[in-house]
Protein backbone atom coordinates (compact mmCIF):
# COMPACT_ATOMS: atom_id res chain seq x y z
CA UNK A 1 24.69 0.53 16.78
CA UNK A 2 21.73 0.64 13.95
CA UNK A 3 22.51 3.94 13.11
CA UNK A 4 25.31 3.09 11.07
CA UNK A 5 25.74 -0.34 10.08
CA UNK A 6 28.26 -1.98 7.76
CA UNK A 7 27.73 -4.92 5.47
CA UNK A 8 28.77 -7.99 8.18
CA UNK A 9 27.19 -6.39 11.22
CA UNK A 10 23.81 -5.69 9.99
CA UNK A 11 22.87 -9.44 10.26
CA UNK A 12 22.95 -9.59 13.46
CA UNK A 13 21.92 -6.32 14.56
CA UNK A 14 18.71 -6.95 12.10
CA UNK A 15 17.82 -9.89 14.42
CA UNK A 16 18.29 -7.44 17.57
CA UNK A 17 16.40 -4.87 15.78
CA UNK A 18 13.58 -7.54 15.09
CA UNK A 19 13.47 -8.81 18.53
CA UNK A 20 13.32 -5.74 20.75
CA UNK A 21 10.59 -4.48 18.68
CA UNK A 22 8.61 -7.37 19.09
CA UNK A 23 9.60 -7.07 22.56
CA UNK A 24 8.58 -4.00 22.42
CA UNK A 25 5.22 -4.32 20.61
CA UNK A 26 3.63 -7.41 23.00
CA UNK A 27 4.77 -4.90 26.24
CA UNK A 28 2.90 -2.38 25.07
CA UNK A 29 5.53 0.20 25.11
CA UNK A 30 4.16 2.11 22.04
CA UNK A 31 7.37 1.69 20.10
CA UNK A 32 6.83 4.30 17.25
CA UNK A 33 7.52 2.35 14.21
CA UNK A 34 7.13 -1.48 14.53
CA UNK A 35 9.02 -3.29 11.60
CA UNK A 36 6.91 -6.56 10.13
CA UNK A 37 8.75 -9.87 10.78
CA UNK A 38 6.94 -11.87 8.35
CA UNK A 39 7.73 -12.10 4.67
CA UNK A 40 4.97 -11.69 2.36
CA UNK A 41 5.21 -15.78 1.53
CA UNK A 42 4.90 -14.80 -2.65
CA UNK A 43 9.06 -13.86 -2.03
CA UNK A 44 11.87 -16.16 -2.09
CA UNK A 45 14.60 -14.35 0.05
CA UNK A 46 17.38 -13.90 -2.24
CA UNK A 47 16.29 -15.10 -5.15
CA UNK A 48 14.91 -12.69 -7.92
CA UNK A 49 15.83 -13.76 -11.51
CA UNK A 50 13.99 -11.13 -13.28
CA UNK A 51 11.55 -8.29 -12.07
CA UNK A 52 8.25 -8.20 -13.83
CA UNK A 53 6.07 -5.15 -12.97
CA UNK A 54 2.98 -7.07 -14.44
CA UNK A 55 1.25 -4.64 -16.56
CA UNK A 56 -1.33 -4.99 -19.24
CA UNK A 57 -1.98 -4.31 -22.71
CA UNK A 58 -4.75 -1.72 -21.93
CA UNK A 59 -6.09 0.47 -18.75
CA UNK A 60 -9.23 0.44 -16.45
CA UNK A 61 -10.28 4.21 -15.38
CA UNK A 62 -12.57 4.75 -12.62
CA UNK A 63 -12.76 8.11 -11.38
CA UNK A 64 -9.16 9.53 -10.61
CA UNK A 65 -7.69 6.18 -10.86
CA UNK A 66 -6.49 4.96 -14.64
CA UNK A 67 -4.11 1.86 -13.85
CA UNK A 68 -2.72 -0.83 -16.32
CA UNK A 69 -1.63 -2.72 -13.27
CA UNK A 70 -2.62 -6.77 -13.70
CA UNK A 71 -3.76 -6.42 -10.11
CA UNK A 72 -5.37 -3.44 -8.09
CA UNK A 73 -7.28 -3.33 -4.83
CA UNK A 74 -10.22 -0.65 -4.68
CA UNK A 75 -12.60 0.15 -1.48
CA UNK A 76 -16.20 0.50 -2.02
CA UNK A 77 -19.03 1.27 0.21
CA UNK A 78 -21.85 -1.35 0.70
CA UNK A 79 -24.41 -0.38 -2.30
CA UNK A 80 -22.32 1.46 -3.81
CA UNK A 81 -22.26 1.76 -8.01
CA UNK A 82 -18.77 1.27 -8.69
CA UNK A 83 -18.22 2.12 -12.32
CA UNK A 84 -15.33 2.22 -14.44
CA UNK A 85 -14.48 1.72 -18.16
CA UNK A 86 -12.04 0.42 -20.45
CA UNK A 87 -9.39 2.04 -22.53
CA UNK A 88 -6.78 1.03 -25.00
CA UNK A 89 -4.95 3.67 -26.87
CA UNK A 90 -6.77 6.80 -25.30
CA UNK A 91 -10.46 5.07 -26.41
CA UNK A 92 -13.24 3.55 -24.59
CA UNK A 93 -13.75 0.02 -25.35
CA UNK A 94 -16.11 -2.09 -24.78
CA UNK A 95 -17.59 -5.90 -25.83
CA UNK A 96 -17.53 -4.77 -29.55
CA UNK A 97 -13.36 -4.44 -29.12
CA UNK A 98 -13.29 -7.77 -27.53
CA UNK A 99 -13.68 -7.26 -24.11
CA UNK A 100 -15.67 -8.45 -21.47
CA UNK A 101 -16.26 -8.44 -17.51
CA UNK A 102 -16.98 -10.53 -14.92
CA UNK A 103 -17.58 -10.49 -11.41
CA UNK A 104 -17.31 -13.34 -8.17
CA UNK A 105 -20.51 -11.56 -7.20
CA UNK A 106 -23.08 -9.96 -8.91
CA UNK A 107 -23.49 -9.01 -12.47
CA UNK A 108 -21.32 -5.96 -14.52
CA UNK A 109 -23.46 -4.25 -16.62
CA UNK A 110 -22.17 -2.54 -19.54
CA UNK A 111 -24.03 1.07 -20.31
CA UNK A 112 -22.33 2.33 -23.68
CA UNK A 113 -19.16 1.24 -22.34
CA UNK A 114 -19.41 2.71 -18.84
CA UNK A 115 -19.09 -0.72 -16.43
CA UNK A 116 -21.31 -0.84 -13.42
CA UNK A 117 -20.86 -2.83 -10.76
CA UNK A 118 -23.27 -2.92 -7.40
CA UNK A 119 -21.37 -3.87 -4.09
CA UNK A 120 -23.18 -6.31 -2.13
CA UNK A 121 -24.96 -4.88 1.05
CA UNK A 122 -22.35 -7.24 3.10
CA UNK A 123 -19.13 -5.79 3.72
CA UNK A 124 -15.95 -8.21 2.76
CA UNK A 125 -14.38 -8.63 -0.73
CA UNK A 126 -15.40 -9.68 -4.36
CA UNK A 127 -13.33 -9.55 -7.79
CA UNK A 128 -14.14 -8.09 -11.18
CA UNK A 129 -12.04 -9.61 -13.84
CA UNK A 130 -11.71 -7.72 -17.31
CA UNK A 131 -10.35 -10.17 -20.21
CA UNK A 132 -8.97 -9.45 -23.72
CA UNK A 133 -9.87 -11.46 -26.93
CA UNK A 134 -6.78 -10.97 -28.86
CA UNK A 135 -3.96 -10.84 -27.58
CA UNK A 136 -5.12 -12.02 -24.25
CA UNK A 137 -4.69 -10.13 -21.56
CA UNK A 138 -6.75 -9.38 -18.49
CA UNK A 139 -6.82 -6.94 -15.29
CA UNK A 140 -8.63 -8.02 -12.29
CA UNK A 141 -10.10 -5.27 -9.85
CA UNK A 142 -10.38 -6.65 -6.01
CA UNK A 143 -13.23 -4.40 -4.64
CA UNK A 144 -12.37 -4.21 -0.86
CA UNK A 145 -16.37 -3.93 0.70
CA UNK A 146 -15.83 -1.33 3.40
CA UNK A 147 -17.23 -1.56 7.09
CA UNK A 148 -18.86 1.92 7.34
CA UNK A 149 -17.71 4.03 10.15
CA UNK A 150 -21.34 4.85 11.13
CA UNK A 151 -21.65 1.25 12.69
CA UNK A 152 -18.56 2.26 15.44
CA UNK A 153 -19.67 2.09 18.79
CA UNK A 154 -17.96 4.47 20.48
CA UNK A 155 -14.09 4.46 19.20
CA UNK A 156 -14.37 0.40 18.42
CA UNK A 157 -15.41 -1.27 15.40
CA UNK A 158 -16.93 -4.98 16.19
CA UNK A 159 -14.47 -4.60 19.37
CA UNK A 160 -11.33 -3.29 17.21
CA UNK A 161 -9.93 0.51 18.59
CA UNK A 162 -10.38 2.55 16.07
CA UNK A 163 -10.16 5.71 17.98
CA UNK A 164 -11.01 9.59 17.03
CA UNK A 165 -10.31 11.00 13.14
CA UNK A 166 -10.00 14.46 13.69
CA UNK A 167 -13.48 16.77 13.24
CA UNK A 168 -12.38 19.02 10.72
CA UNK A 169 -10.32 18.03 7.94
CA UNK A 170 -6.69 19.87 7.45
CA UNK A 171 -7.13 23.31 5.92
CA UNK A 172 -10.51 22.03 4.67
CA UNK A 173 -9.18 19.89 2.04
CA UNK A 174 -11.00 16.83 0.43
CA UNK A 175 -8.17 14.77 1.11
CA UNK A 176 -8.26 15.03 5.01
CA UNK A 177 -11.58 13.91 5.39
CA UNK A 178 -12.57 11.12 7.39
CA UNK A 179 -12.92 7.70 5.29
CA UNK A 180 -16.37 6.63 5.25
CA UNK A 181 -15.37 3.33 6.30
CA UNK A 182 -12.67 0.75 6.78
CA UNK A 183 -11.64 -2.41 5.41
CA UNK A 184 -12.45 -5.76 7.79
CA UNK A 185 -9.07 -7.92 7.62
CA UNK A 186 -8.91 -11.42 9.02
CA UNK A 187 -6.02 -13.95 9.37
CA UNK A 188 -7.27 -15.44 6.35
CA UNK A 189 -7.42 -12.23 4.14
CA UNK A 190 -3.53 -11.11 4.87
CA UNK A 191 -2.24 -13.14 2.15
CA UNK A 192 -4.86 -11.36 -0.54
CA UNK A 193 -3.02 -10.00 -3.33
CA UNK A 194 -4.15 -5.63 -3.11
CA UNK A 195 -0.81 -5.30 -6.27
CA UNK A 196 1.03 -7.56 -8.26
CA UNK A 197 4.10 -7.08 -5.57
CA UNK A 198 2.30 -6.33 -2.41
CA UNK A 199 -0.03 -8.32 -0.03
CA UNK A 200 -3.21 -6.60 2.36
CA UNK A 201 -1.37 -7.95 5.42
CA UNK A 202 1.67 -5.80 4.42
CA UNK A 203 -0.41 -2.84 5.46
CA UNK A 204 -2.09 -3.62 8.62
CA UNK A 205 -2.31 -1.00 11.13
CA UNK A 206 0.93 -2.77 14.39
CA UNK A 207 -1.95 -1.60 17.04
CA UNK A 208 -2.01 -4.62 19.48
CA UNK A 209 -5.35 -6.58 19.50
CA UNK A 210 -7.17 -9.02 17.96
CA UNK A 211 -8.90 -10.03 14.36
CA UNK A 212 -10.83 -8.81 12.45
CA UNK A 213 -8.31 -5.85 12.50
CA UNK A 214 -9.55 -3.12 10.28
CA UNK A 215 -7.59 -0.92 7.83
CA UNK A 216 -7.46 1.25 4.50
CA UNK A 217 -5.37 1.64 1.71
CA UNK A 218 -5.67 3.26 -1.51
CA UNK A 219 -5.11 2.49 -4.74
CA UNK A 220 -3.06 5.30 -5.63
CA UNK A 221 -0.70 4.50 -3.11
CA UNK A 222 -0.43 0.95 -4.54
CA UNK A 223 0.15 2.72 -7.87
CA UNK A 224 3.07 4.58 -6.71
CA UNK A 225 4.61 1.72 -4.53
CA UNK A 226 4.51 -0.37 -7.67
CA UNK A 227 6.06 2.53 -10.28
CA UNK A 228 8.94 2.87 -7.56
CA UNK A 229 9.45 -1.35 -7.18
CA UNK A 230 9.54 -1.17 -11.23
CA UNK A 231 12.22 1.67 -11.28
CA UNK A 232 14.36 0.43 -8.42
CA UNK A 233 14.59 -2.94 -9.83
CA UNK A 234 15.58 -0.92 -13.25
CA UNK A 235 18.31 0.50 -11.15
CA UNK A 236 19.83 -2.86 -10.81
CA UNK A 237 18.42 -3.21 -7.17
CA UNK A 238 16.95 -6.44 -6.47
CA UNK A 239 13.76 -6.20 -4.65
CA UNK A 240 10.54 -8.44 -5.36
CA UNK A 241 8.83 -5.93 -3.08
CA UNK A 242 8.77 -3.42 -0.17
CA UNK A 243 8.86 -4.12 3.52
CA UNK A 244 6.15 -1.86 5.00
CA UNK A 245 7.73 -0.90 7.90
CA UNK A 246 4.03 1.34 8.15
CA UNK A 247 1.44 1.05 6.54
CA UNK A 248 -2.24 1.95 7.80
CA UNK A 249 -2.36 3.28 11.13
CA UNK A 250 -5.78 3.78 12.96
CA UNK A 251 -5.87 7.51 14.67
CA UNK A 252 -5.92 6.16 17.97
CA UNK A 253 -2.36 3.99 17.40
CA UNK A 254 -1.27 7.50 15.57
CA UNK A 255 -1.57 8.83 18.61
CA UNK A 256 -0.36 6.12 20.76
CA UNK A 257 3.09 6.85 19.25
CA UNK A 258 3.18 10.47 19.48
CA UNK A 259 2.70 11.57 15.66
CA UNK A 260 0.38 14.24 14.23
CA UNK A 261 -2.84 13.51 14.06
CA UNK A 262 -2.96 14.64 10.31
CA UNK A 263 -0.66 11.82 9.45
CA UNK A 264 -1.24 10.34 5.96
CA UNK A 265 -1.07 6.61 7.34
CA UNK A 266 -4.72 7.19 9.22
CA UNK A 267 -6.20 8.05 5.52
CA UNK A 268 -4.69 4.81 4.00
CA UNK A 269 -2.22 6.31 1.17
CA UNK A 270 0.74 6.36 3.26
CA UNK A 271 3.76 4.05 3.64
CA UNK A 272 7.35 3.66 5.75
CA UNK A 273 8.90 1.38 2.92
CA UNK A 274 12.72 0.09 2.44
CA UNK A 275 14.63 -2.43 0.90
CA UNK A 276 15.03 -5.45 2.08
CA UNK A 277 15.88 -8.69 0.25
CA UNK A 278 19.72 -9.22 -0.05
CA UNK A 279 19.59 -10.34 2.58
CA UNK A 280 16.16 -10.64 4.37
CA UNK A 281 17.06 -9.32 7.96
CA UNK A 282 14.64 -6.98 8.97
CA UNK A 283 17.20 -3.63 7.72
CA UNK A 284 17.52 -1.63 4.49
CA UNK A 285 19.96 -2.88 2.00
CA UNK A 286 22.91 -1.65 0.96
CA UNK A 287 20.93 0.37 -1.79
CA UNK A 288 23.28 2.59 -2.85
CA UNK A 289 26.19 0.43 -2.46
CA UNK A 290 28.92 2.04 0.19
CA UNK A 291 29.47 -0.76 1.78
CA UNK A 292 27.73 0.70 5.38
CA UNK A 293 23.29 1.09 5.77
CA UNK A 294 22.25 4.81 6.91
CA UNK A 295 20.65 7.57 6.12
CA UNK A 296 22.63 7.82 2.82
CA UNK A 297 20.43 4.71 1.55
CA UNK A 298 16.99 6.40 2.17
CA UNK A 299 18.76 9.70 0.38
CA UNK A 300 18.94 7.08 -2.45
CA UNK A 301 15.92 5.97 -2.73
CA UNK A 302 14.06 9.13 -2.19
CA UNK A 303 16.29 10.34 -5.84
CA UNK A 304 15.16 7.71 -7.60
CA UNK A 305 11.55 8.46 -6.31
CA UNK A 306 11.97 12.03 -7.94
CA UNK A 307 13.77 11.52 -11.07
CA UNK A 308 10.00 10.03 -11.55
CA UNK A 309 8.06 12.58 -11.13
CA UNK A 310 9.23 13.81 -14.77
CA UNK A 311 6.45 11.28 -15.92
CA UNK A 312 3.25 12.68 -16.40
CA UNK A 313 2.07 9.20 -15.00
CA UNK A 314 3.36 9.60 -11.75
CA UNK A 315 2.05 13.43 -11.64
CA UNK A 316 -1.50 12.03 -10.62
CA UNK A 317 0.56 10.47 -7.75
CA UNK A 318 2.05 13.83 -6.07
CA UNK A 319 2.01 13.73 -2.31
CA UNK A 320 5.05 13.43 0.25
CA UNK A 321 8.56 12.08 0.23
CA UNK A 322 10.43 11.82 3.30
CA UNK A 323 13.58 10.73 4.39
CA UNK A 324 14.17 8.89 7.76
CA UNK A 325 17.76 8.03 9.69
CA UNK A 326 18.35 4.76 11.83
CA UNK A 327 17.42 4.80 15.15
CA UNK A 328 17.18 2.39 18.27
CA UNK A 329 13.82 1.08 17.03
CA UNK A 330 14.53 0.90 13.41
CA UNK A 331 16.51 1.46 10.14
CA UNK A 332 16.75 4.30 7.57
CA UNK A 333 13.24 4.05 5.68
CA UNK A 334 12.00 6.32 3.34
CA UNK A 335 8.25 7.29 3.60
CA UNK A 336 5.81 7.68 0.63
CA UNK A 337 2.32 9.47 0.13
CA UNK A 338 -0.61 10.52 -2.04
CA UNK A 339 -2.05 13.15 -0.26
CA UNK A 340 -2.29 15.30 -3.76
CA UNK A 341 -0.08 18.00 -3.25
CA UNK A 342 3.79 17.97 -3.18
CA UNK A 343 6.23 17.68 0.39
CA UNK A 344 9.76 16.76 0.67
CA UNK A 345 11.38 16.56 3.98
């Protein structure tokens, strides 16, 4: 049975696992965590020569977020002034260091060097590229144009359930307040790069239904996903990503399958991730290298997840760590948050 699986069954029981869910999922039976069948197309199953976690020479910093990441996905408003700045070495630079900024729409304006970039009034997505003279080196910023909430009618957005976030945020904190508004996601936009190792699609909400789907994901979650990739692949564990079992979950599909309606997934800095690459089958890897897939692997993971939070880096990431067993729907999985303070379970 999934719940304990050695090396030359879990093949086979990862195509049974795939299939009932799927099953599962077009029935409508609410299955509580629905595992993705499609491989983000960037990996080559098996094959990962060398892990690169794709970092630059020098940060971008806009308001809590400081990233050196070559790739990061940020939601905006409509209108809204998005500004950020750039910083090598602990100082602001700016054209004068060799730097510059461009954007796929609109202009970056540089004020002292403080960046400014106005989102269009039309919600979809745009890209600000920063480039370095010498050496060269660039980071580019994929600002995610939200959908704001205020346009719902009802619990649907343009037809898509969105459902009820709750009135009050959890024990008033900033964190639990409802998003202002949601990302629109076609077909088209689930291959969009949000990382360097992850893809938007990877996080789209398993509610059944038709596109545009809408979701949210934050870019400290993408920060942490990526610091973990880097540090398991350190470990010696192949993996040229994550397979988001969960990503975003809209608070009606939260509630579809039964969990708390405070869950970190309807906030968009939440993720059910394991390993999955040697082989590709839809079931964690042998990560810690027993010979059988269990609970034992997320355990694994879940150390090597706080053996990092010794980095003062990874301190801006605190949120939740939790652990999850095998069950008929799924395999072990270990989830991930931001939600800025600390939980283990």
């Amino acid at each position: 049975m999934i719940p304990h699986l050695s090396r030359r069954s879990r093949r086979a029981q990862g195509a049974l696992v795939v299939a009932s869910i799927c099953a599962a999922t077009l029935l409508g039976t609410g299955t509580k965590d629905v595992i993705a069948t499609v491989t983000p197309p960037f990996v080559t199953p098996g094959v990962l020569e060398s892990f690169d976690p794709d970092r630059a020479s020098f940060e971008i910093r806009s308001g809590d977020v400081t990233t050196s990441l070559r790739r990061i996905a940020i939601p905006v408003m409509p209108g809204e002034k998005f500004e950020f700045e750039v910083r090598e070495s602990g100082q602001r630079r700016d054209a004068k260091n060799g730097y510059r900024a461009t954007a796929s729409e609109g202009v970056v304006k540089d004020d002292l060097g403080r960046l400014v970039w106005t989102a269009p009034s039309k919600p979809g997505f745009a890209e600000i590229t920063v480039y370095r003279n010498a050496p060269a080196d660039s980071i580019s910023l994929l600002l995610m144009i939200t959908v704001p909430l205020d346009r719902m009618k009802g619990t649907k957005l343009e037809g898509y359930e969105v459902g009820h976030y709750p009135d009050t945020p959890l024990r008033g904190l900033a964190s639990y307040q409802t998003p202002k508004g949601l990302v629109r996601v076609t077909r088209e936009d689930l291959s969009r790069r949000v990382s360097p190792h992850f893809e938007l699609g990877q996080f789209v909400c398993k509610q059944e239904g038709t596109y545009p789907k809408f979701l949210l994901v934050r870019p400290k979650l993408l920060q942490k996903l990526e610091r973990i990739l880097e540090h398991v692949n350190a470990e010696g564990i192949p993996a040229p990503t994550f397979h988001v079992m969960s990503g975003y979950r809209t608070p009606h599909y939260n509630k579809v399958i039964g969990n708390v309606k405070y869950s970190r997934h309807v906030y968009g800095d939440a993720a059910d991730v394991f390993v999955d690459f040697a082989p590709a089958d839809g079931v964690m890897d042998d990560v810690n290298r027993d010979g059988v897939i269990d609970m034992e692997d997320s355990r694994y993971l879940a150390t090597l997840v706080e053996a990092l939070t010794k980095e003062s880096f990874f301190a801006r990431l605190i949120g939740g760590v939790g652990v999850y067993r095998a069950n008929q729907a799924h395999g072990p999985f270990l989830h991930v948050d931001t939600r800025g303070t600390r939980a283990r379970w």
